[in-house]
N, C-alpha and C. Protein backbone atom coordinates (compact mmCIF):
# COMPACT_ATOMS: atom_id res chain seq x y z
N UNK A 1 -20.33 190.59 18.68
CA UNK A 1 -21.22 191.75 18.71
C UNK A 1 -21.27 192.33 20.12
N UNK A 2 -22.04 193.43 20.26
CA UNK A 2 -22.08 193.99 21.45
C UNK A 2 -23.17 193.77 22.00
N UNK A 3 -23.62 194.43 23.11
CA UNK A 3 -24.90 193.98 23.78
C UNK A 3 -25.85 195.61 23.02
N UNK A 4 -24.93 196.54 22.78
CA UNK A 4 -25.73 197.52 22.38
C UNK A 4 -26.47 197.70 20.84
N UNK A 5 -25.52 196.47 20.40
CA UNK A 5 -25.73 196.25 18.69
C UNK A 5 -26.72 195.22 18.56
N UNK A 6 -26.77 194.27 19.24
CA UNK A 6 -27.48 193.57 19.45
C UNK A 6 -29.15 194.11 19.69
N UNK A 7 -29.25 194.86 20.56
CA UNK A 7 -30.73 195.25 20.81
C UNK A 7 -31.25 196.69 20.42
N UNK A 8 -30.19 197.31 19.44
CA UNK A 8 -30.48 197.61 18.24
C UNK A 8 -31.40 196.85 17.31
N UNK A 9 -30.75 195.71 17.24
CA UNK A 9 -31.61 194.81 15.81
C UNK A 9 -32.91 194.43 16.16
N UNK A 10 -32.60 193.42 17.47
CA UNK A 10 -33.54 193.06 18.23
C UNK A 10 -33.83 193.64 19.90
N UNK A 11 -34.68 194.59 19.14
CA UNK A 11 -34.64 195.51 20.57
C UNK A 11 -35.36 194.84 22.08
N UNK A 12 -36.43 193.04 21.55
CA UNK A 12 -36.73 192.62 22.49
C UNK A 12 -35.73 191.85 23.45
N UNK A 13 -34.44 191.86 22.69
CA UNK A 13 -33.67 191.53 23.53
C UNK A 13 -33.00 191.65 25.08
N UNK A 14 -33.20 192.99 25.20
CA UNK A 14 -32.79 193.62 26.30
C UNK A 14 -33.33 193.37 27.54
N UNK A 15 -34.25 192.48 28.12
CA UNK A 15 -34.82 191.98 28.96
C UNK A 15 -33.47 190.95 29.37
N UNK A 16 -33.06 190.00 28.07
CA UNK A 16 -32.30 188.99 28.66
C UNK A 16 -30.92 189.58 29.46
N UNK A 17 -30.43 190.23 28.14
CA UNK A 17 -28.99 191.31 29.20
C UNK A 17 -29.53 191.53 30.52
N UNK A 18 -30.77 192.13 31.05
CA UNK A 18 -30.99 192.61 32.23
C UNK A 18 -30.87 191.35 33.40
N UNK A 19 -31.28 190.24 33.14
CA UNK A 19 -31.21 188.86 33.87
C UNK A 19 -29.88 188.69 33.84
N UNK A 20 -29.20 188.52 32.97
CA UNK A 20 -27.99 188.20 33.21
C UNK A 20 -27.10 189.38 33.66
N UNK A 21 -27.83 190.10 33.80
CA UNK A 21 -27.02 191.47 34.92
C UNK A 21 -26.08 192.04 33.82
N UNK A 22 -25.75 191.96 32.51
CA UNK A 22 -25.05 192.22 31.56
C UNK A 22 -25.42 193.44 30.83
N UNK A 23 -24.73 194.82 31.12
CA UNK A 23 -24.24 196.12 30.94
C UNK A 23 -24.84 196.47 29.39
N UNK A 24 -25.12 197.67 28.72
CA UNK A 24 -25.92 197.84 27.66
C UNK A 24 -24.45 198.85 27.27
N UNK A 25 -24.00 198.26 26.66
CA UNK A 25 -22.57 199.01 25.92
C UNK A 25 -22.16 198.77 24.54
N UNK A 26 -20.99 199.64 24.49
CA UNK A 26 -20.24 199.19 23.36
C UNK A 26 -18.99 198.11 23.25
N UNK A 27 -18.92 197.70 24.28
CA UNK A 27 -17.85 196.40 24.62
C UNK A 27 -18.44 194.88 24.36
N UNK A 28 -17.81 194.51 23.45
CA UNK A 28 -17.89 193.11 22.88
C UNK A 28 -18.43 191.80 23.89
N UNK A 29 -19.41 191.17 24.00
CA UNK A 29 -19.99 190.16 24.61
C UNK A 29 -18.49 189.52 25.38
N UNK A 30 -17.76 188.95 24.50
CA UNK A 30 -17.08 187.92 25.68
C UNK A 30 -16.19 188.18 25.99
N UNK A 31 -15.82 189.76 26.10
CA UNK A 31 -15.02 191.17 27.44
C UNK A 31 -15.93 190.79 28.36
N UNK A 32 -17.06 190.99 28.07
CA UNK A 32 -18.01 191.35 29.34
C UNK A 32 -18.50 189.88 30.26
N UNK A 33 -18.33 188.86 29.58
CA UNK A 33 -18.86 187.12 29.97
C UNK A 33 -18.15 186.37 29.59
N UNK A 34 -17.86 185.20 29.94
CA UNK A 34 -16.90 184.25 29.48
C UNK A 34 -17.59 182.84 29.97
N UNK A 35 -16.66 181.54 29.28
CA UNK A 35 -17.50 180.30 29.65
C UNK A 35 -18.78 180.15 29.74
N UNK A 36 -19.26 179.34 30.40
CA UNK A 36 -21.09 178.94 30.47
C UNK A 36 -21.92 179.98 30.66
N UNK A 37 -21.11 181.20 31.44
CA UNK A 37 -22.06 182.12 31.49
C UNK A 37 -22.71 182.24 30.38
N UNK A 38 -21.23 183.07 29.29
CA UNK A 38 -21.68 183.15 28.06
C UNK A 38 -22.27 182.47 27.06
N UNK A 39 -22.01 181.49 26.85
CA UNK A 39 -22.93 180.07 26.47
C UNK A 39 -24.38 180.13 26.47
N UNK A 40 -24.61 180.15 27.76
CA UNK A 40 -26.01 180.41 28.65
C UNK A 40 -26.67 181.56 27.84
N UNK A 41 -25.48 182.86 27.65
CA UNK A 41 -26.61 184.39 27.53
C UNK A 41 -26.89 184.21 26.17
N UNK A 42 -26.24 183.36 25.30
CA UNK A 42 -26.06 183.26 23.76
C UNK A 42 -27.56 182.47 23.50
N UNK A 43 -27.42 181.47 24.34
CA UNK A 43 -28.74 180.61 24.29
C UNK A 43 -29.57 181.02 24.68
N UNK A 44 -29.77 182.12 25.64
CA UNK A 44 -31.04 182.94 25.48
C UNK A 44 -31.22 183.93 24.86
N UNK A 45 -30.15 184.62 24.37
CA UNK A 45 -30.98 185.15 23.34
C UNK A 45 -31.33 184.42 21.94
N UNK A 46 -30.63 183.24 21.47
CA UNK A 46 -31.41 183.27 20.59
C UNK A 46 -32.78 182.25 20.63
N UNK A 47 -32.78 181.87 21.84
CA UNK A 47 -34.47 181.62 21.92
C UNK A 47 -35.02 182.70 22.08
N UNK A 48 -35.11 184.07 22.86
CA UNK A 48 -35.93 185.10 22.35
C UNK A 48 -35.91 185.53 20.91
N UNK A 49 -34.73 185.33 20.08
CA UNK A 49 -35.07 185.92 18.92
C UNK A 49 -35.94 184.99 17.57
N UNK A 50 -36.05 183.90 18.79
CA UNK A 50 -36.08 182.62 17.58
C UNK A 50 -35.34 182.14 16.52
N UNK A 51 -33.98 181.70 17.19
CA UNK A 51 -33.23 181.70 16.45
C UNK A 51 -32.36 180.35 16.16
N UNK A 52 -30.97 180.00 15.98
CA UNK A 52 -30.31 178.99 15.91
C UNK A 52 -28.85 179.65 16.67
N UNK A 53 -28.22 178.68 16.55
CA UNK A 53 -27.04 179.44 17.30
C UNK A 53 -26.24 179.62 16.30
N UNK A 54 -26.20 179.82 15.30
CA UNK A 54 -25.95 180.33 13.29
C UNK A 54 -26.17 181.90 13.79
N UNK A 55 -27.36 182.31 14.79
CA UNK A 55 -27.08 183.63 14.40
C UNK A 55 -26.22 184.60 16.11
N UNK A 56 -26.32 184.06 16.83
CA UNK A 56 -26.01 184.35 17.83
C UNK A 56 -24.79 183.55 18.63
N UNK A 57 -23.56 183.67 18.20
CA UNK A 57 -22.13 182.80 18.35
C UNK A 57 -21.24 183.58 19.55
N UNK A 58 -20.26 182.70 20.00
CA UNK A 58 -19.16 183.08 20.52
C UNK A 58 -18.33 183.55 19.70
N UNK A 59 -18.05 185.42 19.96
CA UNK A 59 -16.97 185.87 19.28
C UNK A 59 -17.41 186.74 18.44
N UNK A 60 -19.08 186.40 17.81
CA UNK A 60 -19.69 187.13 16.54
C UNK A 60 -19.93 188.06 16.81
């Protein structure tokens, strides 16, 4: 997914992109992050969304 599709759904999301300094676009999460970073931004968002990592993956 993107970071822009993403906070579409969950628009409280966009706080976390901003910490992780990560761009509000149409370019696919792991163009934009790779390794632990990405790991890391996945795992926060889906503790803001309250989530599992079922909904918030590498690649999804």
């Amino acid at each position: 997914m993107t970071s822009q599709a993403i906070i579409e759904v969950w628009g409280d999301t966009k706080e976390v992109f901003e910490q992780f300094g990560i761009a509000i676009n149409s370019k696919q999460l792991q163009t934009l992050v790779s390794g632990e970073k990405l790991q890391k931004l996945l795992k926060a968002l889906n503790d803001k969304v309250g989530s599992s990592s079922n909904t918030c993956i590498e690649g999804g």
